[in-house]
N, C-alpha and C. Protein backbone atom coordinates (compact mmCIF):
# COMPACT_ATOMS: atom_id res chain seq x y z
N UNK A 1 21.21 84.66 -62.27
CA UNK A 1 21.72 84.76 -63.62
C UNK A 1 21.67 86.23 -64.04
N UNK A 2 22.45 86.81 -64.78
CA UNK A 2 22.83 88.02 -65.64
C UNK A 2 22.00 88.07 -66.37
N UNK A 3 20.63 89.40 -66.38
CA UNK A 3 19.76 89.24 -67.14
C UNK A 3 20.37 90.67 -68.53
N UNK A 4 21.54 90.89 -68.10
CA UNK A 4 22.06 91.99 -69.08
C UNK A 4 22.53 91.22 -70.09
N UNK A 5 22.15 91.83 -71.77
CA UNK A 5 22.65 91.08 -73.02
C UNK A 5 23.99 91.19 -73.21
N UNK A 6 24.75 89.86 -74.11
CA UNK A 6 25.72 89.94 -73.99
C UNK A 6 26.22 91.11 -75.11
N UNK A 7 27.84 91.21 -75.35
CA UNK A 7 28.73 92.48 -75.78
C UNK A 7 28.15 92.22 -77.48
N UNK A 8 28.15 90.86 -78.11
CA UNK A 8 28.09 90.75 -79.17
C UNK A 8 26.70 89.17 -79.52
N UNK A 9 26.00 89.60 -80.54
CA UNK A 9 25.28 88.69 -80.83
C UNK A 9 25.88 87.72 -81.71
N UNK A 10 25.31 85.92 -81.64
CA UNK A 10 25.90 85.19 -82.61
C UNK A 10 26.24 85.34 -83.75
N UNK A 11 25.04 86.05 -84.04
CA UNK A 11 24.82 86.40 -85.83
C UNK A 11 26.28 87.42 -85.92
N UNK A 12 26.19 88.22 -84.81
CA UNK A 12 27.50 89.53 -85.47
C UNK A 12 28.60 88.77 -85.22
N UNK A 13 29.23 88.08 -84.40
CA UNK A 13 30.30 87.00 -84.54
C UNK A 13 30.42 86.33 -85.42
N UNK A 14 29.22 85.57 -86.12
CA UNK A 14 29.31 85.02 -87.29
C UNK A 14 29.82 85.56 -88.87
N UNK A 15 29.41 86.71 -88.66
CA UNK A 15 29.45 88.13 -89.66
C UNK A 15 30.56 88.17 -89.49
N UNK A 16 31.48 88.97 -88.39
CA UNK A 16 32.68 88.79 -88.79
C UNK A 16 33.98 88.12 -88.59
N UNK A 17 33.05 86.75 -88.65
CA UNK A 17 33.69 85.44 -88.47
C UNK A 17 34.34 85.16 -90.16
N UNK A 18 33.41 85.39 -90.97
CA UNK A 18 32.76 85.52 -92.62
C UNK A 18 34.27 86.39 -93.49
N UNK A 19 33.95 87.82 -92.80
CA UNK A 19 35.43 88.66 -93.03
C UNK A 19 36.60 88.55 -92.42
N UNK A 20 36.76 87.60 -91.20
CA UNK A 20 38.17 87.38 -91.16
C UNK A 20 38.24 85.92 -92.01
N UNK A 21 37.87 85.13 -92.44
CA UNK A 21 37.76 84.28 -93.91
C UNK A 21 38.11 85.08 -94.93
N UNK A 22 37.90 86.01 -95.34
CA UNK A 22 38.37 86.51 -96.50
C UNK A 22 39.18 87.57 -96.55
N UNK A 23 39.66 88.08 -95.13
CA UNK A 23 40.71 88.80 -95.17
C UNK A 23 41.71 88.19 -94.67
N UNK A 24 41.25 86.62 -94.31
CA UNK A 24 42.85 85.65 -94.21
C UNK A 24 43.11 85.45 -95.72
N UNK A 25 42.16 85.05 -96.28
CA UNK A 25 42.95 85.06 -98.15
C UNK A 25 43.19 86.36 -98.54
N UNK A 26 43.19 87.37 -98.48
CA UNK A 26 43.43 88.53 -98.62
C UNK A 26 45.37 88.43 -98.31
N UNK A 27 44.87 88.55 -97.19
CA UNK A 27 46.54 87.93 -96.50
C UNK A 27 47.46 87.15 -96.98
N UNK A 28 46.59 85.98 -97.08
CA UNK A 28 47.77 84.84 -98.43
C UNK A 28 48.22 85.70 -99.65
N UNK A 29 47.41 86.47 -100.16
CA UNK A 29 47.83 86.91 -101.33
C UNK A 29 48.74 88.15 -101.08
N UNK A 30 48.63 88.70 -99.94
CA UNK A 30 49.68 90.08 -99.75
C UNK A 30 51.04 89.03 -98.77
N UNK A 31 51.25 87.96 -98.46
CA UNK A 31 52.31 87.62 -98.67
C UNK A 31 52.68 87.29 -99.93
N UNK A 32 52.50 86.60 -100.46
CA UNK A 32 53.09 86.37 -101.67
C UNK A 32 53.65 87.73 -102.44
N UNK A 33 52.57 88.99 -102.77
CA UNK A 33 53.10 90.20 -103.11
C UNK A 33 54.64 90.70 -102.59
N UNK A 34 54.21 90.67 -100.93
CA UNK A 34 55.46 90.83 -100.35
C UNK A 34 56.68 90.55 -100.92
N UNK A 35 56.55 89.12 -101.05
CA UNK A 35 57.77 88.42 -100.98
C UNK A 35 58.23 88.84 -102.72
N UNK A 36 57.46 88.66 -103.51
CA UNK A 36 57.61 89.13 -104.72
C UNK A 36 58.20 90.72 -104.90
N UNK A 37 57.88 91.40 -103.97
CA UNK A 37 58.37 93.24 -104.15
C UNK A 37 59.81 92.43 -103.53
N UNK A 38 59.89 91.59 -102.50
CA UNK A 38 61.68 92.03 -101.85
C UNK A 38 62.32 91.40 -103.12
N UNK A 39 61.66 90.37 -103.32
CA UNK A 39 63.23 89.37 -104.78
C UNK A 39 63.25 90.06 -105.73
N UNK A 40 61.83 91.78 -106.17
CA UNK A 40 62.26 92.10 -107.04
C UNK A 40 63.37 93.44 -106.83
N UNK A 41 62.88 94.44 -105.44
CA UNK A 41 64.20 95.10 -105.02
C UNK A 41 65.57 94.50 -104.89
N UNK A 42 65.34 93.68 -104.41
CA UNK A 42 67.01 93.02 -104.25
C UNK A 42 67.50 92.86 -106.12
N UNK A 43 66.78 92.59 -106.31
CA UNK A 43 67.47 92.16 -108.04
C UNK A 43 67.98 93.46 -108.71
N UNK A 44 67.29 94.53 -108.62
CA UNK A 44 67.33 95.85 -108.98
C UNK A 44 68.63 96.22 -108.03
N UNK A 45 68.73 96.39 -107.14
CA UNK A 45 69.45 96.67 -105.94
C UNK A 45 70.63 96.32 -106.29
N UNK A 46 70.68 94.60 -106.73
CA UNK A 46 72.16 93.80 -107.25
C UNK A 46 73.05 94.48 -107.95
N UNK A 47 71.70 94.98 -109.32
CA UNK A 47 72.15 95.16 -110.88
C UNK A 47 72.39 96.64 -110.87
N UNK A 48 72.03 97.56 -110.31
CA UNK A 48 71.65 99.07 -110.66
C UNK A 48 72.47 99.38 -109.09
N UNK A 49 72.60 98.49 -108.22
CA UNK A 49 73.27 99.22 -106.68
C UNK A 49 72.81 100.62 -106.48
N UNK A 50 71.34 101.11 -106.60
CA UNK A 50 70.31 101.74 -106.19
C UNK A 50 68.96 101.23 -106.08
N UNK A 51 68.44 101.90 -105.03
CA UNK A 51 66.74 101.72 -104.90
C UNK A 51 65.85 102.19 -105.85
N UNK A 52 65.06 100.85 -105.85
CA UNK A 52 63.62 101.31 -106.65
C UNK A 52 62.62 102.33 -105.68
N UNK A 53 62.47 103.15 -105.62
CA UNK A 53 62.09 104.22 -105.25
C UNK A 53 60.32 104.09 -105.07
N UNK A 54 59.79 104.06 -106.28
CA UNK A 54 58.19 103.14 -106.21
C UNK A 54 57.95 101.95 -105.46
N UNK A 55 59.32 101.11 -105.97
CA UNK A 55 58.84 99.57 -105.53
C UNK A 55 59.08 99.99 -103.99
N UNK A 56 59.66 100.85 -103.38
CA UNK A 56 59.80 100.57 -102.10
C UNK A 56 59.18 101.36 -101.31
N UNK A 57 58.24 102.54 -102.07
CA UNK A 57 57.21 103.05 -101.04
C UNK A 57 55.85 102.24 -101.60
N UNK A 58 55.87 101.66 -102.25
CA UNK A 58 54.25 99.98 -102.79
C UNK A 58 54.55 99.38 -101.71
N UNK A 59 56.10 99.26 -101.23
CA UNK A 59 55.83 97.82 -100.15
C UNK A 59 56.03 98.07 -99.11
N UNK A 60 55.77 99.20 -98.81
CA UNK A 60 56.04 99.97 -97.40
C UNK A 60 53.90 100.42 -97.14
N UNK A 61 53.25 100.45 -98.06
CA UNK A 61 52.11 100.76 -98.29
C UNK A 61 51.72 99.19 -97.78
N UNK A 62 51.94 98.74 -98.96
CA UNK A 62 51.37 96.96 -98.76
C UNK A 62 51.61 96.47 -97.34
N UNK A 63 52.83 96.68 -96.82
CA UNK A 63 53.23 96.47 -95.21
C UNK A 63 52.45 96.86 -93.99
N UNK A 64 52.04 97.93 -94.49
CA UNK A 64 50.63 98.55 -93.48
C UNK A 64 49.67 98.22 -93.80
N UNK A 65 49.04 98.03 -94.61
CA UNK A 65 48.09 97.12 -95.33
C UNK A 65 47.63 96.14 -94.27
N UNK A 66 49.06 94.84 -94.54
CA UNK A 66 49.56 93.46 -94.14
C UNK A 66 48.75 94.06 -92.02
N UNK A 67 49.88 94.73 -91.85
CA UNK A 67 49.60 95.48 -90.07
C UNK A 67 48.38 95.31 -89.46
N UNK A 68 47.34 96.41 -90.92
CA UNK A 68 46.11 96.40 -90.72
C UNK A 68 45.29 95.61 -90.72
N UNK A 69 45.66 94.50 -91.67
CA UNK A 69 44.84 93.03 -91.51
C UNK A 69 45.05 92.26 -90.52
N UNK A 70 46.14 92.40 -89.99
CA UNK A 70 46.34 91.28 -88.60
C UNK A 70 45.89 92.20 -87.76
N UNK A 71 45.65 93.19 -87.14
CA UNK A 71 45.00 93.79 -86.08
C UNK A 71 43.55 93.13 -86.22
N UNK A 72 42.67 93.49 -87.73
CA UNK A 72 41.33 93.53 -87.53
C UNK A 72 41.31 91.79 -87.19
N UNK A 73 42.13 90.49 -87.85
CA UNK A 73 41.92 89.59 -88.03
C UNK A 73 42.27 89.09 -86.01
N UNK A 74 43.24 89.71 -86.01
CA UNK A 74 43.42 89.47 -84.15
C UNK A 74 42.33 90.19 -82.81
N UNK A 75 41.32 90.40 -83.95
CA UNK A 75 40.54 91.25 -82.96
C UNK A 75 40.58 92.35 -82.03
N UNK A 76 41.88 92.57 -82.45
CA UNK A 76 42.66 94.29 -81.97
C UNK A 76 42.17 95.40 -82.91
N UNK A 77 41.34 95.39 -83.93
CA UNK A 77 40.85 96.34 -84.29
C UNK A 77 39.16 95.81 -84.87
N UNK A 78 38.53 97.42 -84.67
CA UNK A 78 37.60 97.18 -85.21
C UNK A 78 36.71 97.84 -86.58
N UNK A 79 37.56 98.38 -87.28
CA UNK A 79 36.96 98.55 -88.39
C UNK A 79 38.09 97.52 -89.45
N UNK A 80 37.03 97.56 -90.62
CA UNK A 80 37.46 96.65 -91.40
C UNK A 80 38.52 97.12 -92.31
N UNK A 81 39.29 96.61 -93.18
CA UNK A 81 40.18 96.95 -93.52
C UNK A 81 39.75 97.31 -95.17
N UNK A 82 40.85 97.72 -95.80
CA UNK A 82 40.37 98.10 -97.51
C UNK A 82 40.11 96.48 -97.90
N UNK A 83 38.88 96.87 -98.52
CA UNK A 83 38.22 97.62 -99.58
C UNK A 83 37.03 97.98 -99.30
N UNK A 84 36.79 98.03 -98.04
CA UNK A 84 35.40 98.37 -96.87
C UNK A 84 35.39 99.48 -96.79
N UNK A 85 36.98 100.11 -96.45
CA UNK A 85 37.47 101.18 -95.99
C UNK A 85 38.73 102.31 -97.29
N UNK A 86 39.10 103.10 -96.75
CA UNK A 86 39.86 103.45 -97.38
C UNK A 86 41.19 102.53 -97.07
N UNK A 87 42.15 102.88 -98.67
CA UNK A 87 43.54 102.28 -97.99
C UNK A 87 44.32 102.97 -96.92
N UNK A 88 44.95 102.54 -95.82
CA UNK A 88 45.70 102.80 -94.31
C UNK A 88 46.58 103.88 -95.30
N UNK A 89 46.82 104.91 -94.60
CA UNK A 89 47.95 105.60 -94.74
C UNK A 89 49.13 104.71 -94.49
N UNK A 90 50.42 105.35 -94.42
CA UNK A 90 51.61 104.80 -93.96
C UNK A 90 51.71 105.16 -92.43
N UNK A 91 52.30 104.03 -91.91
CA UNK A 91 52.54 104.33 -90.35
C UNK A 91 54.28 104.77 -90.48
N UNK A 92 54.74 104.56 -90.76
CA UNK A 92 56.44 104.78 -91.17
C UNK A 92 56.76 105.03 -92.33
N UNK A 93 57.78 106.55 -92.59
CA UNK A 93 57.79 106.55 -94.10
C UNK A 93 59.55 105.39 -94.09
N UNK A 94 59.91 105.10 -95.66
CA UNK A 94 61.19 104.15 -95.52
C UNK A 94 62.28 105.28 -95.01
N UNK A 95 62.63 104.55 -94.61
CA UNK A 95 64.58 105.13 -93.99
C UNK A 95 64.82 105.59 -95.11
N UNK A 96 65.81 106.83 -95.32
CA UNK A 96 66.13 107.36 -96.36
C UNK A 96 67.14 106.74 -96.86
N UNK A 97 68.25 105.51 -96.11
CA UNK A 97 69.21 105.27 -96.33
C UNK A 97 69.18 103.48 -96.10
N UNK A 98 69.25 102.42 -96.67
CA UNK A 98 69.28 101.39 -96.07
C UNK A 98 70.48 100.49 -95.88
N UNK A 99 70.97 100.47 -95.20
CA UNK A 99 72.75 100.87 -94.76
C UNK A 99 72.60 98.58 -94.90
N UNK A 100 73.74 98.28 -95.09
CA UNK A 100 73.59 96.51 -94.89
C UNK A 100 74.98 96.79 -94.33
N UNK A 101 74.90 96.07 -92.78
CA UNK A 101 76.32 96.51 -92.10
C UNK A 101 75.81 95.16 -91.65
């Protein structure tokens, strides 16, 4: 038998067994945001046939956010996400142009 300890103890699995629980509701609630920033660009978008400029670097923020929570929650990352941490920079700034062809 392997008398070397294992990579992770129960207790620390359990621990952040605990925070991916509450950064899956975290998650529920930044979909919903999501979906709420696109029906409100598109509406703006309809009426004004220009971009909201805020609303679309919030949901380009929130989107990395979203990134960062499924890494830590997929066990592809290991630090925790905001509000543990600072908020993620942006990994992509938006296209300057969003062309619908």
């Amino acid at each position: 038998m392997n008398d070397e300890s294992p990579a992770a103890s129960r207790k620390q699995i359990a621990i952040r067994l605990l925070y991916t629980v509450l950064y899956v509701a975290i998650f529920e609630i930044l979909k919903t945001v999501i979906f709420l920033i696109t029906i409100f660009e598109y509406f703006v978008l309809l009426i004004t046939l220009r971009h909201n400029e805020p609303a679309r670097a919030f949901a380009n923020k929130v989107a990395t956010y979203a990134y960062r929570l499924m890494r830590y929650l997929t066990l592809n990352e290991n630090q925790r996400p905001f509000p543990f941490t600072e908020f993620p920079a942006e990994i992509d700034p938006p296209d300057a142009e969003v062309k619908f062809e």
